[in-house]
PDB file of N, CA and C in Angstrom:
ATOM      1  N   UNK A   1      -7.017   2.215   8.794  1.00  0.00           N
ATOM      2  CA  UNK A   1      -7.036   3.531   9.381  1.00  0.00           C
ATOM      3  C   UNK A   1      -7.973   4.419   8.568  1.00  0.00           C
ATOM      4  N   UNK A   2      -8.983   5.370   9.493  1.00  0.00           N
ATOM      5  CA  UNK A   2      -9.443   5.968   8.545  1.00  0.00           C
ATOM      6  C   UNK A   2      -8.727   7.422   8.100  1.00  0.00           C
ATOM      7  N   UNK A   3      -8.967   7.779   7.029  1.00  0.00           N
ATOM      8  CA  UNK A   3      -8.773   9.409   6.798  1.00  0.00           C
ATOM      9  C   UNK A   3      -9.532   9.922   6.287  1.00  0.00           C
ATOM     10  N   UNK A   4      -9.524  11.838   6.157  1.00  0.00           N
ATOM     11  CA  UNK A   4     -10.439  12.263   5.640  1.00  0.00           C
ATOM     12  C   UNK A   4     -10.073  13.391   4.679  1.00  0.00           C
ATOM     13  N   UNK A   5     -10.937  13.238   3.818  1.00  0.00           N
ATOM     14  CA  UNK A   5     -10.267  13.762   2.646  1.00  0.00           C
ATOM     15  C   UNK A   5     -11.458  15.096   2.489  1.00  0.00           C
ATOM     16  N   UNK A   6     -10.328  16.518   2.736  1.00  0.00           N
ATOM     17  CA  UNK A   6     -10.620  17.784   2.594  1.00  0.00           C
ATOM     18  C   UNK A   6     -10.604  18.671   1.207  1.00  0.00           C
ATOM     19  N   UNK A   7     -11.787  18.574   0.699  1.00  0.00           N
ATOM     20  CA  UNK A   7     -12.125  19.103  -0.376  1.00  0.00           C
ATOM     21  C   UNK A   7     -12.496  20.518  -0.805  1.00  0.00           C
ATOM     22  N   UNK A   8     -11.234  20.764  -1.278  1.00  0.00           N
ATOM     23  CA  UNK A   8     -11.254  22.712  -1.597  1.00  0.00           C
ATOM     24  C   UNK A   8     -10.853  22.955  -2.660  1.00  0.00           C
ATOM     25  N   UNK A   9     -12.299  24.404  -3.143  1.00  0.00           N
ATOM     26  CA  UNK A   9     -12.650  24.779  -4.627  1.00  0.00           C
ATOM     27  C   UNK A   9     -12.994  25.883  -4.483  1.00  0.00           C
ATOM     28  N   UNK A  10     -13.290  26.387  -5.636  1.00  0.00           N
ATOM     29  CA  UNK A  10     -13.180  27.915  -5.693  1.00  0.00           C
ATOM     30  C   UNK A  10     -15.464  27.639  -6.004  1.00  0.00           C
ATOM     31  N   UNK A  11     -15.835  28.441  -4.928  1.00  0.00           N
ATOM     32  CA  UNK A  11     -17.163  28.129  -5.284  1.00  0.00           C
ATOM     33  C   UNK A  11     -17.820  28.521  -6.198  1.00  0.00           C
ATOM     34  N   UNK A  12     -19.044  28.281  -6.401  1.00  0.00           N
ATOM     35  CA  UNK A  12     -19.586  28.522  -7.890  1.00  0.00           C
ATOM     36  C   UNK A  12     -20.984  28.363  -7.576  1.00  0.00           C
ATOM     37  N   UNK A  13     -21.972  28.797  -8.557  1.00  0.00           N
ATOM     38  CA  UNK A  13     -23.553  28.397  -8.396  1.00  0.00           C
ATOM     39  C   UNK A  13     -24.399  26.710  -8.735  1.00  0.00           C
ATOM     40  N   UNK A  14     -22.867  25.835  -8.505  1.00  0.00           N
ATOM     41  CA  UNK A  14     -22.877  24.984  -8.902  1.00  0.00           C
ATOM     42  C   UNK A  14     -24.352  24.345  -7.736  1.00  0.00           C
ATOM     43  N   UNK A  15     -24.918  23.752  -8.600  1.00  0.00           N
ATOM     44  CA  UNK A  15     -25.895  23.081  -6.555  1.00  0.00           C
ATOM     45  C   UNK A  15     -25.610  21.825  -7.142  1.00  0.00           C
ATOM     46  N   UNK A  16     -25.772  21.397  -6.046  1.00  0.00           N
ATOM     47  CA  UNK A  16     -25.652  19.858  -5.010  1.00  0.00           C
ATOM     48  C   UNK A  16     -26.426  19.111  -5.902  1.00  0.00           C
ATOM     49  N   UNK A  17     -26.079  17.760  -6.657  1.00  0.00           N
ATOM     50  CA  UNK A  17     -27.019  17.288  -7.392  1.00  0.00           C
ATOM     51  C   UNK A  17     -27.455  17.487  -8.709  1.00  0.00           C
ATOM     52  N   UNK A  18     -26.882  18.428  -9.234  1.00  0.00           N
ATOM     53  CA  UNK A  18     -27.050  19.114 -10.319  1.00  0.00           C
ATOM     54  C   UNK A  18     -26.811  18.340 -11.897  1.00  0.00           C
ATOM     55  N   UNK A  19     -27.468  18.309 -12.744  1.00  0.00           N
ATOM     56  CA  UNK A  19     -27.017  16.956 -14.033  1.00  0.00           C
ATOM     57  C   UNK A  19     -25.789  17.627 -15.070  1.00  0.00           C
ATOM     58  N   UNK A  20     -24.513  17.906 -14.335  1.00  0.00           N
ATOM     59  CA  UNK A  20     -23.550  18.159 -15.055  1.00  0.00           C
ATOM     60  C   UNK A  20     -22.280  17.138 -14.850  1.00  0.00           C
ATOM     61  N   UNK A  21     -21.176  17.537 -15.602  1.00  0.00           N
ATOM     62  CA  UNK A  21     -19.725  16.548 -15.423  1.00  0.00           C
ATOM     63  C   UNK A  21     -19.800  16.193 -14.004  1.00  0.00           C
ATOM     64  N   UNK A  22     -19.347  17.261 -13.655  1.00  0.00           N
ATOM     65  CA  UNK A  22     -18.508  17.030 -12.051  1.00  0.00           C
ATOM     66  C   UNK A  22     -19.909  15.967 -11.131  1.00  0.00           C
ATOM     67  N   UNK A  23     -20.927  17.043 -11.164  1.00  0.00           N
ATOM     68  CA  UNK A  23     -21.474  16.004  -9.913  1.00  0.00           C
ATOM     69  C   UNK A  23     -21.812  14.668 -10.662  1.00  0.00           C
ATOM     70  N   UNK A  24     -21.925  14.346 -11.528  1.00  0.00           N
ATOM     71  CA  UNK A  24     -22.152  13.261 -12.303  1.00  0.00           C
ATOM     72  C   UNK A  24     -20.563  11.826 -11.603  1.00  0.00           C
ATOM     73  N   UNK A  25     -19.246  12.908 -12.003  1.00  0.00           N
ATOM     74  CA  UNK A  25     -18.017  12.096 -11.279  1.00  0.00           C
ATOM     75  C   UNK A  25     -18.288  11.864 -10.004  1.00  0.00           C
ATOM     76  N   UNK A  26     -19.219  13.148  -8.964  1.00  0.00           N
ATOM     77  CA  UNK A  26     -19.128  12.685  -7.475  1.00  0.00           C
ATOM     78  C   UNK A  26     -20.236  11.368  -7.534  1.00  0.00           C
ATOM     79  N   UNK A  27     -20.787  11.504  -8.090  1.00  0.00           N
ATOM     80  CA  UNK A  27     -21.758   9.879  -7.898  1.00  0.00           C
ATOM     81  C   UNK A  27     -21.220   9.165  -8.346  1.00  0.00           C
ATOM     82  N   UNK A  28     -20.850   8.750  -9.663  1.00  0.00           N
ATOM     83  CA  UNK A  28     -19.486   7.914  -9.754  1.00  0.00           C
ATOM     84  C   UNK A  28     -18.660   7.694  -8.632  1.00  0.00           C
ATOM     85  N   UNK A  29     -17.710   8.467  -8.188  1.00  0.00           N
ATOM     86  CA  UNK A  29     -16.910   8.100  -6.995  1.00  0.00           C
ATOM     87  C   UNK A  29     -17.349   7.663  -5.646  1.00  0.00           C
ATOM     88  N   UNK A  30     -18.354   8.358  -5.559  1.00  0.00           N
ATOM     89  CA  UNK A  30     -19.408   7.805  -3.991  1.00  0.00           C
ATOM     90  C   UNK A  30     -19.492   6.414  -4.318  1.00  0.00           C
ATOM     91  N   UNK A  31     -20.087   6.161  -5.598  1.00  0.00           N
ATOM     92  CA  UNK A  31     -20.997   4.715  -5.517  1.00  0.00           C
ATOM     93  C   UNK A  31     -19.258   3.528  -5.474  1.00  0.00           C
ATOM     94  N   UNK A  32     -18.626   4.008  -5.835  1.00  0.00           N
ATOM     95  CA  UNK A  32     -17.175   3.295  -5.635  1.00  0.00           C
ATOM     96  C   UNK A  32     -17.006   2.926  -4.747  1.00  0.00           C
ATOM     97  N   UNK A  33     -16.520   4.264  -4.026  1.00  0.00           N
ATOM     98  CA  UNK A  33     -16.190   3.773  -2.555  1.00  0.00           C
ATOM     99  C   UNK A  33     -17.354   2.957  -1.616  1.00  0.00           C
ATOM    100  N   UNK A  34     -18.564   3.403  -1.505  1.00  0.00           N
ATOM    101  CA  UNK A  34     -19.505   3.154  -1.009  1.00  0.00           C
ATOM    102  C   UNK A  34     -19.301   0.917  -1.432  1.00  0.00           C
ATOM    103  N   UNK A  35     -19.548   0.864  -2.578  1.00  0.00           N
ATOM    104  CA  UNK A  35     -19.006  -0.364  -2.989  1.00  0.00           C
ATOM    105  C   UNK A  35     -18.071  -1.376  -2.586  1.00  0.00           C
ATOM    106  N   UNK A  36     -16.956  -0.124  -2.240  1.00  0.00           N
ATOM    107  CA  UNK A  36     -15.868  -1.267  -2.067  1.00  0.00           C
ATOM    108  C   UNK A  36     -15.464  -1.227  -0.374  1.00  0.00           C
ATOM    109  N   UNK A  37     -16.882  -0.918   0.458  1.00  0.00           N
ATOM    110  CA  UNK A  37     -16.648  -1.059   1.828  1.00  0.00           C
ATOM    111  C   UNK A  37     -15.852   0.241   2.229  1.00  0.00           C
ATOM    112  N   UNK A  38     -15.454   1.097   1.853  1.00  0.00           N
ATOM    113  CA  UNK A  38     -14.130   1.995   2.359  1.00  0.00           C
ATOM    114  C   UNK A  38     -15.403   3.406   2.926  1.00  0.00           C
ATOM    115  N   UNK A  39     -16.429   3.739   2.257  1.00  0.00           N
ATOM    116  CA  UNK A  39     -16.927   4.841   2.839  1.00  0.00           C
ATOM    117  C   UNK A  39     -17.281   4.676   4.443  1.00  0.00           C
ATOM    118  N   UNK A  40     -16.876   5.732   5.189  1.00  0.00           N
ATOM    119  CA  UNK A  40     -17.104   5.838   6.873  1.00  0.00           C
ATOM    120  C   UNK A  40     -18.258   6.931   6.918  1.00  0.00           C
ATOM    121  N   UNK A  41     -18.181   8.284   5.886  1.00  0.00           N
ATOM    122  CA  UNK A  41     -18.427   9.222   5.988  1.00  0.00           C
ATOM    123  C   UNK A  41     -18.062  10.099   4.872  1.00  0.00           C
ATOM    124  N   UNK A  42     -18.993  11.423   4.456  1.00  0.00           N
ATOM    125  CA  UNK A  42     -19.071  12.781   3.651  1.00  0.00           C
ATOM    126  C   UNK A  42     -20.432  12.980   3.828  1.00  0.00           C
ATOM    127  N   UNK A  43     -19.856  14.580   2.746  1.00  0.00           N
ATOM    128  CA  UNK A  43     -20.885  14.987   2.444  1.00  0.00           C
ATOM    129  C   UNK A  43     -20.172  16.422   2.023  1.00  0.00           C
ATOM    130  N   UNK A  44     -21.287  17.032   0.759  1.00  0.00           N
ATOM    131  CA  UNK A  44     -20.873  18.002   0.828  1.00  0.00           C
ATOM    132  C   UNK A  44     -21.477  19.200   1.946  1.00  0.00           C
ATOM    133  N   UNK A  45     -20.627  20.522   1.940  1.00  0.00           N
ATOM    134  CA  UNK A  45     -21.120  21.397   2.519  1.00  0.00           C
ATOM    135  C   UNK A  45     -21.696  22.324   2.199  1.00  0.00           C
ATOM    136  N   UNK A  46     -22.686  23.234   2.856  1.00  0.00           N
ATOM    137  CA  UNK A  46     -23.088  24.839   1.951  1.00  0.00           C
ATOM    138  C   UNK A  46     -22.224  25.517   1.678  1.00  0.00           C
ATOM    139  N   UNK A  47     -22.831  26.421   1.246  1.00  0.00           N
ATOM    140  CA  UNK A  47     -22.089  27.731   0.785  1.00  0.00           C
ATOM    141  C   UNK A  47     -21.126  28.171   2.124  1.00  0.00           C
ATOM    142  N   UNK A  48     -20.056  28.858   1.921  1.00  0.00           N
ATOM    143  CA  UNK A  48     -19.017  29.536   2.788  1.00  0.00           C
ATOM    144  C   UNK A  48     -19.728  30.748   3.576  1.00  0.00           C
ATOM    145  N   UNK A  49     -21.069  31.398   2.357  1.00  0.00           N
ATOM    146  CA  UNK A  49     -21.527  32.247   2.704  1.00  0.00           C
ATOM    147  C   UNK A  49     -22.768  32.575   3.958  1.00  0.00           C
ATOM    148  N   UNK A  50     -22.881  31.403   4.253  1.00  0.00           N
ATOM    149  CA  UNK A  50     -23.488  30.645   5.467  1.00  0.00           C
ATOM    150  C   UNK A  50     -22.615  30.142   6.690  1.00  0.00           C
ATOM    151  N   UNK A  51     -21.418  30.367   6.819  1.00  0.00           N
ATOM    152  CA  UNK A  51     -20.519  30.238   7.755  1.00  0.00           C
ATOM    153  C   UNK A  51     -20.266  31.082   9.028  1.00  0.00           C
ATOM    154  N   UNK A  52     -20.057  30.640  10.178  1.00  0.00           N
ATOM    155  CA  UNK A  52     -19.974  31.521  10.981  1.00  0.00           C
ATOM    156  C   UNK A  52     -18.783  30.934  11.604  1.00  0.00           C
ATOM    157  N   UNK A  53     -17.901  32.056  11.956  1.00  0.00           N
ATOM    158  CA  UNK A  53     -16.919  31.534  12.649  1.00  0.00           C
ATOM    159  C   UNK A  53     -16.813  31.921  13.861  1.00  0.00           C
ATOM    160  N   UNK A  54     -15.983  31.251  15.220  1.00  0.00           N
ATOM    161  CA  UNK A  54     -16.214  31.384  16.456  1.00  0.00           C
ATOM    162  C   UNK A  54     -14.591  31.363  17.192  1.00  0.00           C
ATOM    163  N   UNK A  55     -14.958  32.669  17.760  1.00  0.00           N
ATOM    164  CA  UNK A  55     -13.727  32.000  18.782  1.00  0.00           C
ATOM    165  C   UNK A  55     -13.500  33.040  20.258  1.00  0.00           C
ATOM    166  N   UNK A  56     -13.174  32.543  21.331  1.00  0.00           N
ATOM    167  CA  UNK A  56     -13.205  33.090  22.712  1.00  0.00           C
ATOM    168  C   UNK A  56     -11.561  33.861  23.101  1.00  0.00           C
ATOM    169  N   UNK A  57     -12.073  35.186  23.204  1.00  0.00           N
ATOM    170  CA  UNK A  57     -11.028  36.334  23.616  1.00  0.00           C
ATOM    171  C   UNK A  57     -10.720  36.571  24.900  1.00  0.00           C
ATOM    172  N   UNK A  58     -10.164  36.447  26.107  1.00  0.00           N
ATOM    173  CA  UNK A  58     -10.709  37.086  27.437  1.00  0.00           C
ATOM    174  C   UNK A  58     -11.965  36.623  27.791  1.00  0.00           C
ATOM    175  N   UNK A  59     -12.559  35.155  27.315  1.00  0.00           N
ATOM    176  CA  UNK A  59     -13.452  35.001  28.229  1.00  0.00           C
ATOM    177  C   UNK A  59     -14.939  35.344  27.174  1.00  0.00           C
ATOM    178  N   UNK A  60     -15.014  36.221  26.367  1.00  0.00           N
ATOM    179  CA  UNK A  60     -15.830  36.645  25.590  1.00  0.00           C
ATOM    180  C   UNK A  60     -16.170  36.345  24.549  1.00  0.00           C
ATOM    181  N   UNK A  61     -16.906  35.534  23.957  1.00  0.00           N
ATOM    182  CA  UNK A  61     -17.158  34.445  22.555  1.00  0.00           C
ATOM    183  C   UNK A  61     -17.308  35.293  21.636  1.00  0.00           C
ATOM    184  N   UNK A  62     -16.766  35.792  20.400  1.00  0.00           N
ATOM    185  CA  UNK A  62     -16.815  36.226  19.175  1.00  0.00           C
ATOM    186  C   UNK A  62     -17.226  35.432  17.974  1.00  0.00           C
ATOM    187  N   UNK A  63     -18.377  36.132  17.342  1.00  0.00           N
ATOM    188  CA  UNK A  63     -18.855  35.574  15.989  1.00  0.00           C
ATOM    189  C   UNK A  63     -18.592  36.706  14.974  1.00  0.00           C
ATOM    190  N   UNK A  64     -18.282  35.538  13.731  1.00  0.00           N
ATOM    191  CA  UNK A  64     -17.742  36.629  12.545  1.00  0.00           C
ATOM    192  C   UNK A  64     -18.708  35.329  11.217  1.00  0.00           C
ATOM    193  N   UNK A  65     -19.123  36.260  10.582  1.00  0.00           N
ATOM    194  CA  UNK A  65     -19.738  35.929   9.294  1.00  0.00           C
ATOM    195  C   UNK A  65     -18.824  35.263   8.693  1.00  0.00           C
ATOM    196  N   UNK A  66     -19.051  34.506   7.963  1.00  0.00           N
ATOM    197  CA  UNK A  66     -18.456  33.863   6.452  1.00  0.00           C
ATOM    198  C   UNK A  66     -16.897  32.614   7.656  1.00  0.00           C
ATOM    199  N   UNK A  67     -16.268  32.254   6.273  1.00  0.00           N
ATOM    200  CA  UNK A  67     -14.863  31.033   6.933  1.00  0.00           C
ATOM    201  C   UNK A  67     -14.060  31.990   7.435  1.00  0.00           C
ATOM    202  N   UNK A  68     -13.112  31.280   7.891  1.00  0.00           N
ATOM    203  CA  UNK A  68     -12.140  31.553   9.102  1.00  0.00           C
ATOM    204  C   UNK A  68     -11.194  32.173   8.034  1.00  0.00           C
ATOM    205  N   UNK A  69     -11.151  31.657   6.934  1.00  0.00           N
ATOM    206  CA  UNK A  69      -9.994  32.161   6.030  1.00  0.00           C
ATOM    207  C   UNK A  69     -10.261  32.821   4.310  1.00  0.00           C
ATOM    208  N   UNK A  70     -10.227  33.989   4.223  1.00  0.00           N
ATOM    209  CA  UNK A  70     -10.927  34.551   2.737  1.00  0.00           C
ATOM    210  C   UNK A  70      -9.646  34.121   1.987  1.00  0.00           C
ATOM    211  N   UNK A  71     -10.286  32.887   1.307  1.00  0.00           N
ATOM    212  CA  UNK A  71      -9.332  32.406  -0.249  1.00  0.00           C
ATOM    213  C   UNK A  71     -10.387  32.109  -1.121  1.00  0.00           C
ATOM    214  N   UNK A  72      -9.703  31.777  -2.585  1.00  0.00           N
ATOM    215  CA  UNK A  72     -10.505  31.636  -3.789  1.00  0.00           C
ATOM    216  C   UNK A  72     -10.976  30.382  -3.692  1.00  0.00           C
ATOM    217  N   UNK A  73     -10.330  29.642  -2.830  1.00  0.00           N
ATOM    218  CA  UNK A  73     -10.614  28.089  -3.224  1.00  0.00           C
ATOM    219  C   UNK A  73     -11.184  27.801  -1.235  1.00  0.00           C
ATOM    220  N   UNK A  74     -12.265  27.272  -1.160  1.00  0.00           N
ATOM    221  CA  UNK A  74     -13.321  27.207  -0.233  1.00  0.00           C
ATOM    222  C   UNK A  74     -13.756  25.836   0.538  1.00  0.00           C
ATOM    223  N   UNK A  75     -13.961  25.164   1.879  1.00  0.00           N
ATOM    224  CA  UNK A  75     -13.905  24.262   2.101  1.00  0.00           C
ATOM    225  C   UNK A  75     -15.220  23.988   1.133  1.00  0.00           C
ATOM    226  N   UNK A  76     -15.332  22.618   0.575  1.00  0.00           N
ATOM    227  CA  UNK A  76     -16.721  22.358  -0.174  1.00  0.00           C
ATOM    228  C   UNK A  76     -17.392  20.915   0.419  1.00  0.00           C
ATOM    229  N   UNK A  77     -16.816  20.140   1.100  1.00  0.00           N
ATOM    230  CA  UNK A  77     -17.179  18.773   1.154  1.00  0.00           C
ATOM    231  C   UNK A  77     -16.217  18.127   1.756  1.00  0.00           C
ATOM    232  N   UNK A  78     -16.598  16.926   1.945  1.00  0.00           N
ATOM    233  CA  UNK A  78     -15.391  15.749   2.638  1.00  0.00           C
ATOM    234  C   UNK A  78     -15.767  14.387   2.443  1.00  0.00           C
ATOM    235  N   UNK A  79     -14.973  13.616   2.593  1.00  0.00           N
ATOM    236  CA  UNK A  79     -15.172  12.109   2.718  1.00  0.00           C
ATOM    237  C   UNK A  79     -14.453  11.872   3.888  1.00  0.00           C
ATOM    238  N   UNK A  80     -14.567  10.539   4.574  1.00  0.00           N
ATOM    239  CA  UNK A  80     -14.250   9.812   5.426  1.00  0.00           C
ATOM    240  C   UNK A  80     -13.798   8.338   4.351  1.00  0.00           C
ATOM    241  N   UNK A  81     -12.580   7.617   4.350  1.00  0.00           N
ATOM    242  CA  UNK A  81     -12.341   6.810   3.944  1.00  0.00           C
ATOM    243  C   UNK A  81     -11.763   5.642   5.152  1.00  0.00           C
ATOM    244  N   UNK A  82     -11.953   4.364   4.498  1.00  0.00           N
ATOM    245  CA  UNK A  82     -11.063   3.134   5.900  1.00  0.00           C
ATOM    246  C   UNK A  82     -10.483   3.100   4.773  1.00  0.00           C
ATOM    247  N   UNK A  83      -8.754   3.042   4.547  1.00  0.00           N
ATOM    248  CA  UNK A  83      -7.886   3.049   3.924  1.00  0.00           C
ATOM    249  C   UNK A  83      -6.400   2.369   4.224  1.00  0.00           C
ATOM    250  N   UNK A  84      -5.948   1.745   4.196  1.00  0.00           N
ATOM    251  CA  UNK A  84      -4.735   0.523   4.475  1.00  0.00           C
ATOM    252  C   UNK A  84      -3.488   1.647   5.058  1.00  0.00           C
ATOM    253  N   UNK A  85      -3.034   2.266   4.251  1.00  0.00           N
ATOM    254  CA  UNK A  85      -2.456   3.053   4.949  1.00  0.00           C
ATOM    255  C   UNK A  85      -2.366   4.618   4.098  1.00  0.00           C
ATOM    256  N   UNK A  86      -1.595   5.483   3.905  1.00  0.00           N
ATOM    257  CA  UNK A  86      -1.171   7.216   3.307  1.00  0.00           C
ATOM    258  C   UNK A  86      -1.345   6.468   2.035  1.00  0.00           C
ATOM    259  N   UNK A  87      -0.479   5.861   1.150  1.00  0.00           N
ATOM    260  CA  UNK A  87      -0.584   5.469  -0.132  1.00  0.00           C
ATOM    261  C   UNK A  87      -1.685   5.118  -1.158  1.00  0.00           C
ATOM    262  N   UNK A  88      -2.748   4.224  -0.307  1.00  0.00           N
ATOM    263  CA  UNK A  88      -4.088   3.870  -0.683  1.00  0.00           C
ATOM    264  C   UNK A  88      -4.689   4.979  -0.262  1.00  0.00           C
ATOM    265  N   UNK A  89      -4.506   6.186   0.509  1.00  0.00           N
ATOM    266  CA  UNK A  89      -5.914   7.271   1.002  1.00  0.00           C
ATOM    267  C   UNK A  89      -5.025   8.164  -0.229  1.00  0.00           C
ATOM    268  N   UNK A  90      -4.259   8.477  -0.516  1.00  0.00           N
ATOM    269  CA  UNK A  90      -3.659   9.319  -1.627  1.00  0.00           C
ATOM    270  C   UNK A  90      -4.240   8.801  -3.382  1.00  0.00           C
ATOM    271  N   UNK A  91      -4.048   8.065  -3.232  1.00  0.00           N
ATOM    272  CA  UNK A  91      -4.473   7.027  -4.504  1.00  0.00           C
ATOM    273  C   UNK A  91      -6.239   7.250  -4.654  1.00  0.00           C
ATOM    274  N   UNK A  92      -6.917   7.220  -3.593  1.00  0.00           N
ATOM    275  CA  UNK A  92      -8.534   8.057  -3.553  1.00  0.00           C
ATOM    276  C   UNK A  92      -8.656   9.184  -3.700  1.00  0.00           C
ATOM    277  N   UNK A  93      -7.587   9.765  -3.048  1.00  0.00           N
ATOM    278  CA  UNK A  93      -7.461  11.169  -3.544  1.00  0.00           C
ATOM    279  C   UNK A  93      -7.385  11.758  -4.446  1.00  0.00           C
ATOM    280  N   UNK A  94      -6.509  10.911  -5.236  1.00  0.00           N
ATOM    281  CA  UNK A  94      -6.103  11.450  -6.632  1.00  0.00           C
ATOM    282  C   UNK A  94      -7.722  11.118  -7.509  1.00  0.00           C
ATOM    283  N   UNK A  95      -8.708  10.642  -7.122  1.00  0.00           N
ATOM    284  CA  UNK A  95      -9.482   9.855  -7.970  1.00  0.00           C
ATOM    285  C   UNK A  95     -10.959  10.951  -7.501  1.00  0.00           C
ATOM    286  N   UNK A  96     -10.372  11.787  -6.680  1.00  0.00           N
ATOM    287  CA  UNK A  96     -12.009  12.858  -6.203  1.00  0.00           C
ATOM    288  C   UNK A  96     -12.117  13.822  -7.378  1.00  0.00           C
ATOM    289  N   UNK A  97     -13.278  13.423  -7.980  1.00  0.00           N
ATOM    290  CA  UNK A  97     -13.302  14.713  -9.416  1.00  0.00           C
ATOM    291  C   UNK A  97     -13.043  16.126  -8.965  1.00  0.00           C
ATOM    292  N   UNK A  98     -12.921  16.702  -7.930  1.00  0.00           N
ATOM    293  CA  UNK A  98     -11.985  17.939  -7.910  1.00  0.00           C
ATOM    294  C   UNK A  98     -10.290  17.627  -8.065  1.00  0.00           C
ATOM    295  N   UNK A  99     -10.048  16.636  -7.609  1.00  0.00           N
ATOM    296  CA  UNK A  99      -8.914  17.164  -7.929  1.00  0.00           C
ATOM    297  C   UNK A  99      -8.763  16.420  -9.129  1.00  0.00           C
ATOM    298  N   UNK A 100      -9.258  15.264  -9.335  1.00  0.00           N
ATOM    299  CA  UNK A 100      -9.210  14.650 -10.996  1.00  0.00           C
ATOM    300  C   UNK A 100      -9.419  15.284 -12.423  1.00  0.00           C
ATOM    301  N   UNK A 101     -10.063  16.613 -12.347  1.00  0.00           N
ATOM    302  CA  UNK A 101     -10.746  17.177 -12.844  1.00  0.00           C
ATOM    303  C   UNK A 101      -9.557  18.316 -12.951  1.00  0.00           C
ATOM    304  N   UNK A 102      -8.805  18.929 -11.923  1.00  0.00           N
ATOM    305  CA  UNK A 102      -8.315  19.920 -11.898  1.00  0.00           C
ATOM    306  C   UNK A 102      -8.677  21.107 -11.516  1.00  0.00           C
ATOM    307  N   UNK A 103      -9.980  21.058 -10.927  1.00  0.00           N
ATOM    308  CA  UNK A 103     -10.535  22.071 -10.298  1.00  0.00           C
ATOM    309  C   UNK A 103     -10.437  22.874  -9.115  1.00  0.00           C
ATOM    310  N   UNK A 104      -9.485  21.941  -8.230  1.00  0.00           N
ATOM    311  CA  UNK A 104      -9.368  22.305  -6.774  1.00  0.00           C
ATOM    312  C   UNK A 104      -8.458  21.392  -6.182  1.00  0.00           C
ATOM    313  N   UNK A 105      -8.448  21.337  -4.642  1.00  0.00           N
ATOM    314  CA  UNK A 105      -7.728  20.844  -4.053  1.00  0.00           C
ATOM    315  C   UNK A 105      -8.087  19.685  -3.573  1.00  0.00           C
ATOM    316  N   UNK A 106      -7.486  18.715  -2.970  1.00  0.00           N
ATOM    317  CA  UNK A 106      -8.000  17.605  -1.632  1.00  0.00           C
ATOM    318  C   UNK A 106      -6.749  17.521  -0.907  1.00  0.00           C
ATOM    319  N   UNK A 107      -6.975  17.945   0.255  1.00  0.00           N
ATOM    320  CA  UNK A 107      -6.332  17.363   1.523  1.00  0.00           C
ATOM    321  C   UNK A 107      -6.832  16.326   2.380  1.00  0.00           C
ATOM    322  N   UNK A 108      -5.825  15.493   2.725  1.00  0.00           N
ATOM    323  CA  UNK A 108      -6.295  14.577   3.146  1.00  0.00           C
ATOM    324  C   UNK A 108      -5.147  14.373   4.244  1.00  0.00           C
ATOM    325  N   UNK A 109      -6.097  13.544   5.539  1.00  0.00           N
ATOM    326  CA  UNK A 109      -5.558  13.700   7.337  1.00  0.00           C
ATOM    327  C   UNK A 109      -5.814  12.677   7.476  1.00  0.00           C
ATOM    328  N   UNK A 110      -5.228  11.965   8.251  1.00  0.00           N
ATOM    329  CA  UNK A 110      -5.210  10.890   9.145  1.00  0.00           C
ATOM    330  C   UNK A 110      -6.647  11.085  10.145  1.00  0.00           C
ATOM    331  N   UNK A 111      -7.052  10.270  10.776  1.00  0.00           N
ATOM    332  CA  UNK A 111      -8.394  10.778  11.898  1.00  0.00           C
ATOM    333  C   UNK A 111      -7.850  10.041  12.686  1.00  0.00           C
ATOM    334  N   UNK A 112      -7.455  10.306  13.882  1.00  0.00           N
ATOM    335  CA  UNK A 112      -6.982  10.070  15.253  1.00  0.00           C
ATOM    336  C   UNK A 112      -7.985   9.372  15.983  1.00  0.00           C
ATOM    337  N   UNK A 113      -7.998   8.093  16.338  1.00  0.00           N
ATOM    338  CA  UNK A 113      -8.445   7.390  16.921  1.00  0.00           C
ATOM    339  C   UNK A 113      -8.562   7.678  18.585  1.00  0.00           C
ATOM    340  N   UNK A 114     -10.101   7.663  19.076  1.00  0.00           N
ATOM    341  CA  UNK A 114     -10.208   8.461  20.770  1.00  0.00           C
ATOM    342  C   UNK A 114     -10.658   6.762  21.335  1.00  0.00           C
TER     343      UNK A 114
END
């Protein structure tokens, strides 16, 4: 089954690629999974501050600047994992340098098969 693992942090001027700890762990962990057959999908995302959010009132489409939700900690990225079942996608979870690290969150969902 796959799931996907929702990665939330408090943002920073950190960029994408950058030669420090953390992104140093996300290549570490990519080249893992990527390795052991389980990657489906990620990537990280931009800034929040590039967000537009959308939604229809009466018929009338509304746009609003920035995420749907003002918190400290920010969608940042995702993975897609093929994972055996909750136990093994939790167990990856625990192993994403945000949350390994202590920096942030990961949620992680089931992906519903269409």
């Amino acid at each position: 089954m796959q799931y996907m693992f929702l990665i939330y942090a408090e943002e920073t001027d950190r960029q994408v690629g950058a030669d420090d700890d953390l992104n140093k762990a996300y290549m570490t962990f990519t080249e893992e999974v990527v390795n052991k057959g389980l990657m489906r999908g990620g990537a990280p995302l931009a800034s929040s501050a590039t967000a537009t959010s959308v939604r229809v009132k009466d018929g009338k489409t509304l746009t609003t600047d920035g995420p749907f939700a003002e918190t400290k900690e920010q969608l940042g990225g995702y993975y897609i994992l093929e994972c055996g079942d909750l136990d093994e996608a939790l167990g990856w979870a625990a192993k994403i340098p945000t949350a390994a690290l202590g920096v942030g969150t990961v949620e992680v969902r089931p992906v519903i098969e269409m």
